[in-house]
Protein backbone atom coordinates (compact mmCIF):
# COMPACT_ATOMS: atom_id res chain seq x y z
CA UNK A 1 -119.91 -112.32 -26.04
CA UNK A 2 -118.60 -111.02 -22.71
CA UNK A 3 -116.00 -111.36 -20.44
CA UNK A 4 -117.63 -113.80 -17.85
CA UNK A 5 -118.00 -117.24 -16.95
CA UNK A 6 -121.19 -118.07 -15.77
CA UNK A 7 -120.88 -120.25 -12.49
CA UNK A 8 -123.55 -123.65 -12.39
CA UNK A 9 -123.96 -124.87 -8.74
CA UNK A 10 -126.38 -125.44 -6.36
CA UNK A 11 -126.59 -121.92 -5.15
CA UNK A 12 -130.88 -121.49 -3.75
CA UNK A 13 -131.24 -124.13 -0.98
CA UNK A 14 -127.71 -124.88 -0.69
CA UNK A 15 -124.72 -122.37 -0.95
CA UNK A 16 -121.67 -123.62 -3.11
CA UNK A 17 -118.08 -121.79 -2.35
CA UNK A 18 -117.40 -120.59 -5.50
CA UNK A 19 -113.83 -119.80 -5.00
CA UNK A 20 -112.69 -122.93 -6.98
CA UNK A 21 -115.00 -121.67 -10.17
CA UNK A 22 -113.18 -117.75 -9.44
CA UNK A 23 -110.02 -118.61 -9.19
CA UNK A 24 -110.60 -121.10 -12.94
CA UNK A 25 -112.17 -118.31 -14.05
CA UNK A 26 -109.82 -115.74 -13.42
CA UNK A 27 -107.18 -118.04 -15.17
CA UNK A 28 -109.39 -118.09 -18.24
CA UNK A 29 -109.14 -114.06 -17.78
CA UNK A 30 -112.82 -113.91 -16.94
CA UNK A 31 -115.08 -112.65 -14.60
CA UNK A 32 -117.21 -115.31 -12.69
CA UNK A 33 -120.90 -114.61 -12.97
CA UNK A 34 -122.83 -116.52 -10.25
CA UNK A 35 -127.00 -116.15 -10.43
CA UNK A 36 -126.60 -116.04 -6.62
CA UNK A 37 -125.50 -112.23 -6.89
CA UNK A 38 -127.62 -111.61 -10.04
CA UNK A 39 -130.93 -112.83 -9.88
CA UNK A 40 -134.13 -113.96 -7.75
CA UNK A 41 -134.91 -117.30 -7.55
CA UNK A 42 -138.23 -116.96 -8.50
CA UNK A 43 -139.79 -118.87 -11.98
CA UNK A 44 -140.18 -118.16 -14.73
CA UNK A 45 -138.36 -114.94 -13.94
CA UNK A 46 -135.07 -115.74 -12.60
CA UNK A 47 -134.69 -118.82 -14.80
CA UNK A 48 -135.19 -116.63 -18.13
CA UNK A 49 -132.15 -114.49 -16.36
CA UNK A 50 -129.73 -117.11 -15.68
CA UNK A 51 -130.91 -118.47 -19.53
CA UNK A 52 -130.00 -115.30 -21.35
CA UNK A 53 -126.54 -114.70 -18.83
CA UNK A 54 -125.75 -118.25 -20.57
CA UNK A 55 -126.19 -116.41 -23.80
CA UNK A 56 -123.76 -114.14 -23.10
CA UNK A 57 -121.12 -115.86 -20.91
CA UNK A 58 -117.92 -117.14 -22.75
CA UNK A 59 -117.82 -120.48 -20.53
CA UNK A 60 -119.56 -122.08 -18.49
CA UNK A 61 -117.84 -123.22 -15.42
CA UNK A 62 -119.58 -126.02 -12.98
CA UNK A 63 -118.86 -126.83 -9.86
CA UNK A 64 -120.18 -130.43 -8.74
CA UNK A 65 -122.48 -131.81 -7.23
CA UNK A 66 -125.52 -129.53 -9.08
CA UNK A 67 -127.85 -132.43 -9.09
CA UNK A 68 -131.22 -131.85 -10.94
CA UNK A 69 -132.28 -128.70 -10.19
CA UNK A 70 -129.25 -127.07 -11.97
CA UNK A 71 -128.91 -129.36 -14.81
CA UNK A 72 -130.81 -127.80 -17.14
CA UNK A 73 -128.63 -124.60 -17.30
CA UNK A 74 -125.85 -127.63 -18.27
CA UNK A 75 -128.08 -129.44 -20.59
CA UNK A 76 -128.69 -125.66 -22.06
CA UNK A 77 -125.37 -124.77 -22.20
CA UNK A 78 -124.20 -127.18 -24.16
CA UNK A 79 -126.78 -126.87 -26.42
CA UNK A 80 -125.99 -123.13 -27.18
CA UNK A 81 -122.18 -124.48 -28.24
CA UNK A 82 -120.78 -122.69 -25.06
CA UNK A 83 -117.56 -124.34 -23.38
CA UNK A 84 -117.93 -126.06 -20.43
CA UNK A 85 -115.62 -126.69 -17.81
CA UNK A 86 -115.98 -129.23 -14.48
CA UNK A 87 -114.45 -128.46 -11.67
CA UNK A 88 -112.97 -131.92 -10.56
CA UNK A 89 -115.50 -134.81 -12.19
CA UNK A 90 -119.27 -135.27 -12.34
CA UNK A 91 -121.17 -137.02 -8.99
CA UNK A 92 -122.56 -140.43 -10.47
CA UNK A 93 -126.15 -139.05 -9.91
CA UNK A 94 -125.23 -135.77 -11.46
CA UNK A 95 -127.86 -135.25 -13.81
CA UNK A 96 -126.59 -133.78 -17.16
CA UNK A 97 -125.60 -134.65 -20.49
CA UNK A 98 -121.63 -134.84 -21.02
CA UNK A 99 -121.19 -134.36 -24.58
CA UNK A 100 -117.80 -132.11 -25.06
CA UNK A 101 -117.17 -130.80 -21.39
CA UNK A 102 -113.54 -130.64 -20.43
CA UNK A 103 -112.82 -131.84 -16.36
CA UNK A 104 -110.39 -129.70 -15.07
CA UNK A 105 -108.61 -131.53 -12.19
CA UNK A 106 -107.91 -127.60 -9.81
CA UNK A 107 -106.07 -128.16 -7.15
CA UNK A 108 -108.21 -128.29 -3.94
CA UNK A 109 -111.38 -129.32 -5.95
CA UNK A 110 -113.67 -131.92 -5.26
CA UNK A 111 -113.55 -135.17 -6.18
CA UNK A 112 -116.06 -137.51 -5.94
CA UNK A 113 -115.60 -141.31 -5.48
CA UNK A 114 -115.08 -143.32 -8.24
CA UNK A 115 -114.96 -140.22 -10.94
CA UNK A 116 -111.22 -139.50 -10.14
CA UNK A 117 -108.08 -142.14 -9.86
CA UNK A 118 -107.12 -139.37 -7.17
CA UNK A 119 -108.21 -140.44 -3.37
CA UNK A 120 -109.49 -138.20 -1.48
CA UNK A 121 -107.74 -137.70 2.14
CA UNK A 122 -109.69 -139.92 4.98
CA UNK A 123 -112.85 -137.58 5.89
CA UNK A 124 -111.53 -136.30 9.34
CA UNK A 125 -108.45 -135.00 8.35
CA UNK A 126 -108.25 -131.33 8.09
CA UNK A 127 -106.84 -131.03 4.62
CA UNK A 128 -109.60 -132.13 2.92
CA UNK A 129 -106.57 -133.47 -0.64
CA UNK A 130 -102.93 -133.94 0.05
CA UNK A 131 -102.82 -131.34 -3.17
CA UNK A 132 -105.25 -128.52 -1.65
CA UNK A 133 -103.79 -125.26 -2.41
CA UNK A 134 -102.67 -123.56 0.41
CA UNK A 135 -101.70 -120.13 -1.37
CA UNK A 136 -103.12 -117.45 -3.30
CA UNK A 137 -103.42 -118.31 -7.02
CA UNK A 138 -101.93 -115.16 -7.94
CA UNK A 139 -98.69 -116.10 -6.45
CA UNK A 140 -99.02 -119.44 -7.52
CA UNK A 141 -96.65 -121.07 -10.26
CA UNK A 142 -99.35 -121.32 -12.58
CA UNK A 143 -99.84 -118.17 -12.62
CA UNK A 144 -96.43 -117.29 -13.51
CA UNK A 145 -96.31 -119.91 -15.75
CA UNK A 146 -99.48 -118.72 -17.44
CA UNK A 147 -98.07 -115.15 -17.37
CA UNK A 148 -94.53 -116.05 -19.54
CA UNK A 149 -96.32 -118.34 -21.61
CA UNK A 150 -98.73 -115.99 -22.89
CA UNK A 151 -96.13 -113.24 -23.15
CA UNK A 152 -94.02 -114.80 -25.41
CA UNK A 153 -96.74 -116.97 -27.44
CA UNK A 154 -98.64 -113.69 -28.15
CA UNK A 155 -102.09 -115.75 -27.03
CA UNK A 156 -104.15 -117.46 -24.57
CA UNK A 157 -102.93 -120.90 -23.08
CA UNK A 158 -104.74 -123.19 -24.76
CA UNK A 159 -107.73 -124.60 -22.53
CA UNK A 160 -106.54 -128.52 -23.31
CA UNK A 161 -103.21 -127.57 -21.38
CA UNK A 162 -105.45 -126.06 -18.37
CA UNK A 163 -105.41 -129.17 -15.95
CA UNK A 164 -101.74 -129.49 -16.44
CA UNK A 165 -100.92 -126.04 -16.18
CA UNK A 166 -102.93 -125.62 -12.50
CA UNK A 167 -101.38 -129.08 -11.52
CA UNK A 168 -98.06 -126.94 -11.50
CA UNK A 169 -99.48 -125.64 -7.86
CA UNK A 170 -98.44 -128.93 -6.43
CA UNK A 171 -95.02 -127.91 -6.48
CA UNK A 172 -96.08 -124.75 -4.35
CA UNK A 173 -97.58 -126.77 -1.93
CA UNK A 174 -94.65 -129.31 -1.27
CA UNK A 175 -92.62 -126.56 -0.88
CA UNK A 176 -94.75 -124.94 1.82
CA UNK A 177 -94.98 -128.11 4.02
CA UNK A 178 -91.34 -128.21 4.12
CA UNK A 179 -92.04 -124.58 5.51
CA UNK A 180 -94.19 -125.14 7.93
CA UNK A 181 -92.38 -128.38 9.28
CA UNK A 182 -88.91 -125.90 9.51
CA UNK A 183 -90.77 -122.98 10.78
CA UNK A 184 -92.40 -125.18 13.58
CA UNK A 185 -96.28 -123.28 12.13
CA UNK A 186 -99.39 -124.63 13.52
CA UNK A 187 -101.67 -123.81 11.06
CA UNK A 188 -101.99 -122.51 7.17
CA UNK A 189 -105.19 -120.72 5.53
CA UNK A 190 -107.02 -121.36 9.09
CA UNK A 191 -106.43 -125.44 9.26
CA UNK A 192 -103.76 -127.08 11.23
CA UNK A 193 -100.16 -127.56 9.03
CA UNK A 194 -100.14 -130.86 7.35
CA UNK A 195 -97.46 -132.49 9.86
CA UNK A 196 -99.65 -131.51 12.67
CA UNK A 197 -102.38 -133.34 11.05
CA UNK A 198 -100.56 -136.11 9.52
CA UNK A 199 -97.36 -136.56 10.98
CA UNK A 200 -93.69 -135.15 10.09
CA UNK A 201 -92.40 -138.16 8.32
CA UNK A 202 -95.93 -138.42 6.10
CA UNK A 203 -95.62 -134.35 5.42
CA UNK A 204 -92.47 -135.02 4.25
CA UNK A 205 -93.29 -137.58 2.23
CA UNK A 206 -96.53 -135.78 0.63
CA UNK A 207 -94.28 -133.34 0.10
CA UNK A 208 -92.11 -134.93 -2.54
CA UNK A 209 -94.81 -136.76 -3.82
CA UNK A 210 -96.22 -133.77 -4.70
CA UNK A 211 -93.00 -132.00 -6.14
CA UNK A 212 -92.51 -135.38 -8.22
CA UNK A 213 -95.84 -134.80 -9.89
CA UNK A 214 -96.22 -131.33 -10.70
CA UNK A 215 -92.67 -132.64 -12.50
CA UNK A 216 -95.52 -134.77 -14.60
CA UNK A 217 -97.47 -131.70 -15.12
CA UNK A 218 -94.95 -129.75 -16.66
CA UNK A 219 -94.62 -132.55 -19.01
CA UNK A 220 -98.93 -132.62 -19.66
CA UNK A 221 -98.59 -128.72 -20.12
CA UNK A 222 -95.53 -129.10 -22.78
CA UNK A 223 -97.26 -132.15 -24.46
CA UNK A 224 -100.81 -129.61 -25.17
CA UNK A 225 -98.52 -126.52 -26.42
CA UNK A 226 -96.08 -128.76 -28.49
CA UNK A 227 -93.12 -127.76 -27.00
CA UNK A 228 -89.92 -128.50 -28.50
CA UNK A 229 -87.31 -131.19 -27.07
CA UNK A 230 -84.36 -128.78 -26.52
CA UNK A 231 -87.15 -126.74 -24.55
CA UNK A 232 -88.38 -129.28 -22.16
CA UNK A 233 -84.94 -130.49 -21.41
CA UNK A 234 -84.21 -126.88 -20.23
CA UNK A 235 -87.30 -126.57 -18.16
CA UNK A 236 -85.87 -129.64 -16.41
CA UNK A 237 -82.67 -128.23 -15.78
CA UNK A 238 -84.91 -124.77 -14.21
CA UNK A 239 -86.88 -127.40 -11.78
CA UNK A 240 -83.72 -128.54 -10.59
CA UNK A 241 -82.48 -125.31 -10.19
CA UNK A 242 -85.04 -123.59 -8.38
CA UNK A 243 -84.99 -126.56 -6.01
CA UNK A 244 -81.48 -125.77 -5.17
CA UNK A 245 -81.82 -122.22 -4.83
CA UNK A 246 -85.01 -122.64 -2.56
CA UNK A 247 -83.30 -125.62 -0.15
CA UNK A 248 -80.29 -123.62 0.02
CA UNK A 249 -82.41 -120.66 1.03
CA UNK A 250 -84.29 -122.43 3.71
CA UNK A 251 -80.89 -123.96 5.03
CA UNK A 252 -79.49 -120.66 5.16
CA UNK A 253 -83.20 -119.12 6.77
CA UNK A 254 -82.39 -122.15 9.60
CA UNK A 255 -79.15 -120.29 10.07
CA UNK A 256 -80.61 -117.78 10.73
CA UNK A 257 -82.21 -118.29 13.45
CA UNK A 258 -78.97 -118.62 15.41
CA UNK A 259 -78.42 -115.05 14.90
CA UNK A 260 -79.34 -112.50 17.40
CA UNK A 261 -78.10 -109.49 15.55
CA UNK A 262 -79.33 -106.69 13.68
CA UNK A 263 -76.21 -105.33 11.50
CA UNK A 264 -76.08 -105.21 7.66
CA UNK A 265 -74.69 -109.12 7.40
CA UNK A 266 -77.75 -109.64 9.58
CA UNK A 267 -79.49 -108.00 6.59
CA UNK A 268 -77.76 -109.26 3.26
CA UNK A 269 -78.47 -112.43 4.61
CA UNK A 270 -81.97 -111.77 4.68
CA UNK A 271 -81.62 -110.48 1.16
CA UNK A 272 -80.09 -113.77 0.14
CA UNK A 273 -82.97 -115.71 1.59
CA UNK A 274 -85.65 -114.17 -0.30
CA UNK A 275 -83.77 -114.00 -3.02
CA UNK A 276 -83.47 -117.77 -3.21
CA UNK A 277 -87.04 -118.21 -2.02
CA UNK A 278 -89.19 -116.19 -3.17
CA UNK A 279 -87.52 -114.12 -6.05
CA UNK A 280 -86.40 -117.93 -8.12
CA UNK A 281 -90.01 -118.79 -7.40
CA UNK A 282 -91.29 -115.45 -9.78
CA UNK A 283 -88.22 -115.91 -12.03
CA UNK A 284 -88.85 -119.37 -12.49
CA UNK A 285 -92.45 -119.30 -13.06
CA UNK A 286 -92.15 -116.50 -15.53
CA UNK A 287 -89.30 -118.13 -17.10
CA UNK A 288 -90.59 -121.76 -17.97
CA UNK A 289 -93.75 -120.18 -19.43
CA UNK A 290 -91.65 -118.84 -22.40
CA UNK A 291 -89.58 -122.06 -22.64
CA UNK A 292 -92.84 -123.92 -22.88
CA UNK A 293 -93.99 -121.34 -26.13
CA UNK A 294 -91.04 -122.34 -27.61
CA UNK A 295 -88.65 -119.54 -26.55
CA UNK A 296 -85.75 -118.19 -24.34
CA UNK A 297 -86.24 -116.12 -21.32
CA UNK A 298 -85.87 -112.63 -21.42
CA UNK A 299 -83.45 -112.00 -18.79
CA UNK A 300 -85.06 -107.79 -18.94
CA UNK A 301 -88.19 -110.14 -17.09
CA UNK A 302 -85.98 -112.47 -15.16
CA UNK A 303 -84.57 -109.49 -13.59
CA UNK A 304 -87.99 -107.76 -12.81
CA UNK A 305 -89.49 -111.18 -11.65
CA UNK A 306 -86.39 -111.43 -9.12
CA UNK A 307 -87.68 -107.82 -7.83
CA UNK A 308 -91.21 -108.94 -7.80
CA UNK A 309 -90.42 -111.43 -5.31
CA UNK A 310 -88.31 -109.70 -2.90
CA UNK A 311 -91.02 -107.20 -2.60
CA UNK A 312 -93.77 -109.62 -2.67
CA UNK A 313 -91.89 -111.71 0.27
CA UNK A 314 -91.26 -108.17 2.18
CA UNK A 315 -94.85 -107.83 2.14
CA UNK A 316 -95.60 -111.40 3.20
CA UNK A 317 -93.29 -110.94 6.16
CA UNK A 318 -95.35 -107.29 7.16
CA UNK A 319 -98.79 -108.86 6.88
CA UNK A 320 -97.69 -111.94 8.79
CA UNK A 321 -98.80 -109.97 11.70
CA UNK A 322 -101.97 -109.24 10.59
CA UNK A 323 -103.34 -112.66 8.47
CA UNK A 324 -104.70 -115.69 9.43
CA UNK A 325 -103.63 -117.45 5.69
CA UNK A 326 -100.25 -118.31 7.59
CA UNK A 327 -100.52 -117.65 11.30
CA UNK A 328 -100.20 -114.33 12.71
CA UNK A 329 -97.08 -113.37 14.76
CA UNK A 330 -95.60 -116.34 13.35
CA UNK A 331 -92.25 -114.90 12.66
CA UNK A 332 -92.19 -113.14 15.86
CA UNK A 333 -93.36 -116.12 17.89
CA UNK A 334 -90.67 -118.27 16.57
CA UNK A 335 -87.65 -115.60 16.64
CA UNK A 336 -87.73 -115.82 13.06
CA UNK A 337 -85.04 -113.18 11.51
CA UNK A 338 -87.02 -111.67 8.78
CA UNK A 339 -86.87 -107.68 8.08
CA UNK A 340 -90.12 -106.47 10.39
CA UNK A 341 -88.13 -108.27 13.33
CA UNK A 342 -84.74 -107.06 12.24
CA UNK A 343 -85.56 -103.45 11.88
CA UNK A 344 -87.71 -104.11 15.24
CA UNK A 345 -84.05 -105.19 17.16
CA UNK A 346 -82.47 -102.18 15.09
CA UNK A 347 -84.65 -99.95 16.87
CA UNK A 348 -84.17 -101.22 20.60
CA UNK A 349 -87.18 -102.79 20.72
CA UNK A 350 -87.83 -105.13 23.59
CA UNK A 351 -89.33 -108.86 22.65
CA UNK A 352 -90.38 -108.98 26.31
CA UNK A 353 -92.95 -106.52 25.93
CA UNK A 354 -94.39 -107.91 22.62
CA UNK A 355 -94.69 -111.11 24.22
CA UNK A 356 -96.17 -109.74 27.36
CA UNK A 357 -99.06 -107.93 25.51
CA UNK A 358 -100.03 -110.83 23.22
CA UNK A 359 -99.85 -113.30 26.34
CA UNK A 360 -102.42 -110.30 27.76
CA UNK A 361 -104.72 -110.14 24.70
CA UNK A 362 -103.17 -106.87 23.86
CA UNK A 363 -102.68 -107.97 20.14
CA UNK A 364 -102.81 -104.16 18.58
CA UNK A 365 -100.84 -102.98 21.19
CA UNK A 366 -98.12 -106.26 20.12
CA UNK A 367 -98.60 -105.13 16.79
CA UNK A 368 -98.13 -101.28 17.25
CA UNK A 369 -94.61 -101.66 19.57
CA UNK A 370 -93.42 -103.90 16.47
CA UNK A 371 -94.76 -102.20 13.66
CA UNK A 372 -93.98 -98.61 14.27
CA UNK A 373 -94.02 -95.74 11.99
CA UNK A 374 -90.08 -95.84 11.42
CA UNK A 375 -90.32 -99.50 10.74
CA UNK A 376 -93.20 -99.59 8.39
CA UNK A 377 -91.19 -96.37 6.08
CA UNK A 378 -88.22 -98.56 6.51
CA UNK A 379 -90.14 -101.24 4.28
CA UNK A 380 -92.16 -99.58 2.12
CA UNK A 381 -89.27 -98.05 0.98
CA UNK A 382 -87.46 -101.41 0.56
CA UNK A 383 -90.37 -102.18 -1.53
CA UNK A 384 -90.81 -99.27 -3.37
CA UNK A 385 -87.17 -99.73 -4.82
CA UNK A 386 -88.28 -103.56 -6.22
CA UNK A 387 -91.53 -102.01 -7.64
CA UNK A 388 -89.27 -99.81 -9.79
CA UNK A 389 -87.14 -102.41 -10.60
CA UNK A 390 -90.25 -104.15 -12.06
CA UNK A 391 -91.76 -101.21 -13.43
CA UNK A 392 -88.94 -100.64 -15.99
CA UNK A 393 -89.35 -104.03 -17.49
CA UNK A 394 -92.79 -102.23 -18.19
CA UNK A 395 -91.79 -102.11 -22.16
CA UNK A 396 -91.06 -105.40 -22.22
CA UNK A 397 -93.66 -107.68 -20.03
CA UNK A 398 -95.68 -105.15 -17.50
CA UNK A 399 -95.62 -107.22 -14.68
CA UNK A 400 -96.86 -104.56 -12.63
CA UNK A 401 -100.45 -106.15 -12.11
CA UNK A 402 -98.69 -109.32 -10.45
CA UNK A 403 -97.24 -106.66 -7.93
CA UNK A 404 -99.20 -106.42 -4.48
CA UNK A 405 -100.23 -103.12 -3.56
CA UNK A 406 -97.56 -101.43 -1.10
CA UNK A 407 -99.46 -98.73 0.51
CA UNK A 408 -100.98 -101.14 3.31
CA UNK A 409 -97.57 -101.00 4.68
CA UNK A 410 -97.96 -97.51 5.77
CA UNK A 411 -101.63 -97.51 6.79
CA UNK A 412 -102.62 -101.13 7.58
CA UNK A 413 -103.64 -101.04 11.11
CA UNK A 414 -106.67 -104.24 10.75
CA UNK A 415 -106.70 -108.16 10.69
CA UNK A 416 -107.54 -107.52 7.18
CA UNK A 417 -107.06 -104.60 4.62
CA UNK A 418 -108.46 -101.24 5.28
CA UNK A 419 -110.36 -101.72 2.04
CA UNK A 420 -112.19 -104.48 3.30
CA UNK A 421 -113.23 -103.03 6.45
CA UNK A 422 -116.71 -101.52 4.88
């Protein structure tokens, strides 16, 4: 057996995104294997291919609607005893067999009408589900979640506490329309914010919906793993508290904004912001995975997860001004007080002339007078401190591979990573 899922969706005639199916997989800790990149679609040849990867694959992961001219690799699957997972629920006029698949309800997944007591979101609104991830699923609860729980159980989540565990990104999401709405951002991951599309009183209120639920999925996951009582009640008491510490960081980050300084208060306070942001997100992701195995938080991981995400919102705040996932410039546009603009004001640098070459076109030239060679060894620096601070948890948990890479900082000079750029 190897260590892929192989990916069933119409992928010939019509082209599935398969970033749904990657990011399942990846949870699973497998590779996705789609017969798009593998084989020809030619018969009998390419059909005997995609057979025999089915042979091999440890799941099989679907992604509706495959109609009839993919159900047979189904209808085989499940024949050869491999595990199948749905992405969402079955079409009506899905063709296929159902005997022992398991629907897994991912975040931003379809769902098709009357398969799901879910609505979808009215057809011309830009977010396509009030609960479509708008964040990378490796800094996404779940993913913390997944990463204490299997530290401290010694094994795999168990695939029955899968839906629950990814529901846990609805909590994410409310707390990044809240963002937007207090940041005044017109779009995230390329689509207009949700108050632009819906309204700020029906953000908000999507917002807590949301939080309320992934409350409910916390309670699914604990229900799969058997967690104990004294447990659960403690993971309670962490929700609360990392709703605290991230309201009282945004209050303070709207404090912010009133200051026009650049000395070290100007600093700690940005210190204190992440730390209440993005460092209790890590920490508390990292920390209810263990309580949900049935034991107590290490504090040797609590304190590396705190450093984790300091440097992960460090780097957040440098790419800012080169990614469309948020909206690039964003914290410059809006006079946001984060470090890139604080060491910017530390070094004399003039917002008129920033704003006078992006109003030109002059976006590199924007970028260059902001993000200068001083400023970008200020922060990798910064970050290079946290990433130690993580790295000697190393004997305990290495959470190392949940650290972003931090050389970028010093050589990024593209709208996306050098890397990418062949």
């Amino acid at each position: 057996m190897k260590d892929y899922a192989y990916f069933c969706a119409r992928c010939a005639s019509v082209k599935t995104d398969a970033s749904n199916a990657e990011r399942l997989a990846s949870s699973l800790g497998l590779e996705l294997w789609k017969p798009s990149d593998k084989v020809s679609f030619t018969f009998p040849e390419g059909a005997q291919e995609c057979r025999d990867a089915i042979d091999g694959a440890a799941a099989v992961i679907c992604q509706p609607p495959i109609g009839n001219d993919c159900s047979w690799e189904l209808g085989y699957a499940i024949g050869t005893g491999r595990k199948i997972y749905i992405l969402g629920n079955l079409a009506p006029d899905d063709w296929m067999t159902k005997i022992g698949v398991s629907c897994v309800h991912l975040p931003g997944a379809p769902h098709f009408p009357g398969a799901s007591q879910r609505q979808p979101a009215p057809a011309e609104s830009a977010w396509p589900e009030r609960d479509a991830e708008i964040h990378p699923f490796e800094k996404s609860l779940p993913n913390y979640v997944r990463t204490g729980f299997e530290y401290a159980a010694g094994a795999p989540i168990p695939d029955e506490a899968l839906t629950g565990l990814l529901d846990l990104s609805l909590l994410d999401t409310s707390v990044l329309v809240i963002d937007d709405i207090l940041d005044g951002s017109r779009s995230r991951s390329g689509r207009p914010s949700l108050h632009r599309d819906r309204g700020v009183s029906s953000a908000i209120v999507e917002a807590m919906l949301m939080a309320s639920e992934s409350v409910e999925a916390f309670g699914a996951v604990a229900d799969a793993v058997g967690t104990p009582l004294a447990h659960r009640l403690r993971i309670h008491e962490l929700v609360n508290r990392y709703l605290s510490d991230m309201y009282h960081g945004q209050r303070l980050d709207l404090e912010a904004r009133l200051d026009v300084g650049d000395g070290e208060e100007t600093m700690q306070r940005y210190t204190q912001i992440i730390s209440l942001i993005t460092a209790s997100h890590v920490r508390f992701g990292l920390e209810c995975g263990q309580l949900l195995a049935g034991a107590r938080p290490d504090p040797r991981i609590s304190r590396a997860a705190e450093a984790l995400g300091r440097m992960r919102q460090m780097l957040d705040d440098f790419h800012d001004y080169f990614d469309d996932h948020h909206e690039p410039f964003g914290d410059f546009k809006n006079a946001l007080t984060r470090l890139p603009e604080i060491l910017f004001k530390r070094a004399g640098g003039s917002r008129d002339k920033v704003m006078h070459a992006l109003a030109a076109g002059r976006t590199e030239e924007a970028r260059d007078l902001v993000l200068t060679a001083a400023t970008r060894e200020a922060i990798h620096s910064r970050c290079a401190a946290e990433l130690a601070v993580v790295t000697q948890a190393g004997a305990t948990l290495d959470l190392t591979p949940l650290a972003e890479d931090i050389r970028p900082v010093l050589s990024r000079r593209y709208l996306f990573a050098p890397s990418e750029r062949s």
